[in-house]
Protein backbone atom coordinates (compact mmCIF):
# COMPACT_ATOMS: atom_id res chain seq x y z
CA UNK A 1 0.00 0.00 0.00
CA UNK A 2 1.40 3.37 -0.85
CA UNK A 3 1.96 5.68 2.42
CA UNK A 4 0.55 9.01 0.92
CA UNK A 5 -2.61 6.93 0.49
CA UNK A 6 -2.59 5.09 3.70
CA UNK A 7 -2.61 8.81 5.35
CA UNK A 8 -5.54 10.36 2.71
CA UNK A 9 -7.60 7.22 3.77
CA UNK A 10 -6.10 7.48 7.71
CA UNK A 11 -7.74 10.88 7.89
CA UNK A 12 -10.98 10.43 6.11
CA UNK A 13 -11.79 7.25 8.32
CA UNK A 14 -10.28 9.04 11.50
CA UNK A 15 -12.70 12.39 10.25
CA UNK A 16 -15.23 9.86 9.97
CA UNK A 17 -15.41 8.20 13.35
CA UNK A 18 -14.94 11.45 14.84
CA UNK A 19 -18.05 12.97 13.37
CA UNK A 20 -19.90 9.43 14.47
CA UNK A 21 -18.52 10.13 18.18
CA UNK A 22 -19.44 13.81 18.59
CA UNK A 23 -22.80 13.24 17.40
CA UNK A 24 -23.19 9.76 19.83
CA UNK A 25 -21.41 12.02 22.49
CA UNK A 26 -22.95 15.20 21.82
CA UNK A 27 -19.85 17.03 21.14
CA UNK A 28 -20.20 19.64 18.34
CA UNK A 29 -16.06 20.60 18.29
CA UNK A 30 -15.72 16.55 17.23
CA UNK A 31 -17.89 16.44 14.37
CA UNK A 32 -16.49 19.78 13.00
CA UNK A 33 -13.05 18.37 13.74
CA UNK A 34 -14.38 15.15 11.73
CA UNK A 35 -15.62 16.90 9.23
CA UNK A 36 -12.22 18.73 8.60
CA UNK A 37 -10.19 15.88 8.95
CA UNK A 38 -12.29 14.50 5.64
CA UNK A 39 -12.13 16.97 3.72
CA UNK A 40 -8.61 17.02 4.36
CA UNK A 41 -7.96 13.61 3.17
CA UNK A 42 -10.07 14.52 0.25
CA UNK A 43 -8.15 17.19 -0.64
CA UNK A 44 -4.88 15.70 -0.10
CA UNK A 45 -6.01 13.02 -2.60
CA UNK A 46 -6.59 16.17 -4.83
CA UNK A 47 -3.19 17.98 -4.26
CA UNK A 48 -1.31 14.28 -5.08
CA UNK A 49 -3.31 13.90 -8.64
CA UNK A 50 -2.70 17.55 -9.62
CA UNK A 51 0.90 16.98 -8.73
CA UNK A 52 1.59 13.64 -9.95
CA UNK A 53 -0.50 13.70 -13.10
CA UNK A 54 -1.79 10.06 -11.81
CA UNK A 55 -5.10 8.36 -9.88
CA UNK A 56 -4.51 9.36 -5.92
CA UNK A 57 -6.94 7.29 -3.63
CA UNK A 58 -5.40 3.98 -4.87
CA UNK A 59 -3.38 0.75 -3.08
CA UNK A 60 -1.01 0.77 -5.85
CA UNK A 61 1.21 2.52 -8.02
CA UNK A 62 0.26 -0.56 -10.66
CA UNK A 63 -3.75 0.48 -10.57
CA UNK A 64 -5.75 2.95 -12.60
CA UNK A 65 -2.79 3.79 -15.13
CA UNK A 66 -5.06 4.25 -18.25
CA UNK A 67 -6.23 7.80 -16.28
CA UNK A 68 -3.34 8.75 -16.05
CA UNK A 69 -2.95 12.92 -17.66
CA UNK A 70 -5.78 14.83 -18.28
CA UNK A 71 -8.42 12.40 -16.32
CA UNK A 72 -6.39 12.46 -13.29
CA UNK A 73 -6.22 16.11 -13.61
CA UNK A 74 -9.82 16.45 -13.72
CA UNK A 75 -10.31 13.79 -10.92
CA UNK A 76 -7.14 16.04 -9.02
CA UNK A 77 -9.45 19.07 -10.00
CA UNK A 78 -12.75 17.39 -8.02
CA UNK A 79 -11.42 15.88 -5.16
CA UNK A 80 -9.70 19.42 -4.51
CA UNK A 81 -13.52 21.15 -5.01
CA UNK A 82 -15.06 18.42 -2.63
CA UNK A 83 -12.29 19.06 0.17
CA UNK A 84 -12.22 22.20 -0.05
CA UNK A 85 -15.93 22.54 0.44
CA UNK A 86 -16.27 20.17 3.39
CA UNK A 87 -13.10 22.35 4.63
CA UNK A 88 -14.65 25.25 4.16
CA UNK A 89 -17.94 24.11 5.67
CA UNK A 90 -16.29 22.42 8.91
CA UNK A 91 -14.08 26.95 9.39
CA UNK A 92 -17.98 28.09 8.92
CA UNK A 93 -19.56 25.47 11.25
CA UNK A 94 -16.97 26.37 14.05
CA UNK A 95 -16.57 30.01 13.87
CA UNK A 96 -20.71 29.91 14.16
CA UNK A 97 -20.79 31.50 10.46
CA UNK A 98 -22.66 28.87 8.89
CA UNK A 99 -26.43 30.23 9.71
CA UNK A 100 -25.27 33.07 7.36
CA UNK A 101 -23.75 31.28 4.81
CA UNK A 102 -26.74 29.02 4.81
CA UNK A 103 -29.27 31.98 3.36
CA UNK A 104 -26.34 33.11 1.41
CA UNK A 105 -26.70 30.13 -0.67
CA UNK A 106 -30.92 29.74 -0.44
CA UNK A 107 -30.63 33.03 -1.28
CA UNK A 108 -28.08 32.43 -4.23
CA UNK A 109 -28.57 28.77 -5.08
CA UNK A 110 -26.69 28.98 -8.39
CA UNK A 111 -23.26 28.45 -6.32
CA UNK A 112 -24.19 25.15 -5.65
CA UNK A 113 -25.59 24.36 -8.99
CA UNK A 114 -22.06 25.29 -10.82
CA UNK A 115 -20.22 23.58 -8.52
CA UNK A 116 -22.59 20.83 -9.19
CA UNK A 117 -22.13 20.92 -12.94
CA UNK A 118 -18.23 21.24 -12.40
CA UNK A 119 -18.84 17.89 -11.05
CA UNK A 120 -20.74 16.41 -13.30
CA UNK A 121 -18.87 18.04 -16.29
CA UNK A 122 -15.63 15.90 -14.58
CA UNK A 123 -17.50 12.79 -13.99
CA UNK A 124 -18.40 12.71 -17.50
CA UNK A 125 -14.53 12.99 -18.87
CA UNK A 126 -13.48 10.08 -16.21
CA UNK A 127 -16.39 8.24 -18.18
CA UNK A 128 -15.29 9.40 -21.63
CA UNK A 129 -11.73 8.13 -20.42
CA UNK A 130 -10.69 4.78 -21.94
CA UNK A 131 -8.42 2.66 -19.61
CA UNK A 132 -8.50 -0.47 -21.84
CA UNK A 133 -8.60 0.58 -24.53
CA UNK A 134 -7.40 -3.02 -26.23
CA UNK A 135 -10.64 -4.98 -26.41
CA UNK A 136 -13.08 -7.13 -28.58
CA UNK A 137 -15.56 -5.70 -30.63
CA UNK A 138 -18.47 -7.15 -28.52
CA UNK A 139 -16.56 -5.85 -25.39
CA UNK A 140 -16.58 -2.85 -26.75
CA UNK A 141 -20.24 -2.62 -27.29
CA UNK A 142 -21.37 -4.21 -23.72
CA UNK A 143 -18.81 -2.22 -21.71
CA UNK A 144 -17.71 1.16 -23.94
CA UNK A 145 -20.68 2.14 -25.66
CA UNK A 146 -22.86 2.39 -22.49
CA UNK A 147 -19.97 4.26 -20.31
CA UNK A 148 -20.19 6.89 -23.73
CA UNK A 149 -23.78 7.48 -23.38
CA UNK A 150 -23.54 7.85 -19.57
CA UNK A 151 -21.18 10.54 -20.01
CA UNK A 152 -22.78 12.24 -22.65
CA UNK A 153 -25.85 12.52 -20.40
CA UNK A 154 -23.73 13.66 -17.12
CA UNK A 155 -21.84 16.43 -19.66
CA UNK A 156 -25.02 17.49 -21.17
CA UNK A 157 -26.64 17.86 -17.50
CA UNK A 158 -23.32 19.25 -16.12
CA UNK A 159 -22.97 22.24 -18.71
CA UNK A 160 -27.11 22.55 -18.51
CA UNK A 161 -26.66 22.85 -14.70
CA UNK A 162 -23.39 24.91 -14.62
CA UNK A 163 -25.77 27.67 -17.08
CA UNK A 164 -28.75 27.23 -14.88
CA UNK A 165 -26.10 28.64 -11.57
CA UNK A 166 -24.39 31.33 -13.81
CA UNK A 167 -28.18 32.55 -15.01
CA UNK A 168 -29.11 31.88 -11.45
CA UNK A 169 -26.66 34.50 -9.91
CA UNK A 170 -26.56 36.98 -13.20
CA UNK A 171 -30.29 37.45 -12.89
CA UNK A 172 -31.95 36.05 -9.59
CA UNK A 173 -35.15 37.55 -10.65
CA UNK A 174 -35.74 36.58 -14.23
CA UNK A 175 -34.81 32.80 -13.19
CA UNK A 176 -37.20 32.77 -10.25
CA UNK A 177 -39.68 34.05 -12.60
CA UNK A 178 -39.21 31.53 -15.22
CA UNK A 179 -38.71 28.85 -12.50
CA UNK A 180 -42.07 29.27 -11.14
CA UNK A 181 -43.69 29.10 -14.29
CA UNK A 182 -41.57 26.05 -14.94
CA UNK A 183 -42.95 24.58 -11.95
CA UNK A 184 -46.57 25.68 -12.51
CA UNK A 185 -46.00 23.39 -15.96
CA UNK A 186 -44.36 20.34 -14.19
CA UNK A 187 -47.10 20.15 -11.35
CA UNK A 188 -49.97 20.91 -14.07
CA UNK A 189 -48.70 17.73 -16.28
CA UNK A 190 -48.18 15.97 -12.85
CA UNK A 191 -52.03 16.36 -12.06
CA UNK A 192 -53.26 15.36 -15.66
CA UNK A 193 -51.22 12.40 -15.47
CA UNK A 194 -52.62 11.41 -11.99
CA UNK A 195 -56.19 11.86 -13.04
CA UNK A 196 -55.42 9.78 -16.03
CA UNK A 197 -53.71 7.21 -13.97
């Protein structure tokens, strides 16, 4: 097992139990220290695949070489994203900031539905990725062909959601506007099909 990811997964599973014990113990310092300690490991496993250029999070230097490059760079890029957030969250949480972040984003949903896409947009190129790319034909068409239209669907909803934040926080007003006529639509089609039904 490789030591930098003995002490990514050490600090997630130590973040881990610690959350579990402040809740069971009613201690609110443990679960934020929990919390931090994950995102930590999350983000080390970032730092290592933006450095390296390779997978971080695995047992061996032998596993996950076909994402090596640009998909471990994007995987680098969303491990970094998801630390950083759970970082971020644990500082707000235990300077008693988070109440005010909170209606920050109600208030301004459209951060969380980039970030979101970001993450979706990534998924989709470690889908796109080929790491055997030596197969039959019929392999190809049971395994590659369905991993393709998975991550056309996660880059198509990943860009769609990444405009939906951006419109979100350009112009709150005209997207709660068309949102609520959206929704007037979807619970209007919702009630035909129920009296149908």
């Amino acid at each position: 097992m490789r030591l930098l990811t003995f002490l990514e997964y050490a600090a997630i599973v130590v973040g881990a139990i610690g959350i579990l014990a402040g809740r069971h113990f009613a201690l609110a310092k443990g679960i934020h220290l929990g919390i931090l300690l994950v995102g930590v490991g999350i983000a080390a496993g970032g730092i290592e695949s933006l450095y390296s250029r390779q997978m971080s999070l695995r047992f061996s230097e032998e596993a996950a070489q076909g994402y090596d490059g640009f998909p471990a760079l994007v995987w680098g890029l969303m491990l970094l994203l998801a630390g950083g957030a759970l970082i971020g969250y644990a500082y707000l949480l235990d300077t008693g900031a988070w109440p005010r972040a909170a209606g920050l984003l109600k208030q301004y949903p459209g951060i969380v539905y980039a970030a979101a896409g970001l993450l979706l947009a990534g998924f989709s190129v470690l889908l796109f990725a080929d790491p055997g790319a030596h197969r039959k034909r019929w392999q190809t068409l049971l395994l590659r062909v369905p991993r393709v239209i998975l991550a056309v669907v996660a880059l198509t909803c990943g860009i769609a959601t990444m405009a939906s934040g951006a419109w979100q926080i350009a112009d709150p007003q005209g997207y709660a506007q068309v949102e609520r006529q959206v929704r007037a639509r979807v619970d209007a089609a919702f009630k035909v099909i129920i009296r149908k039904s």
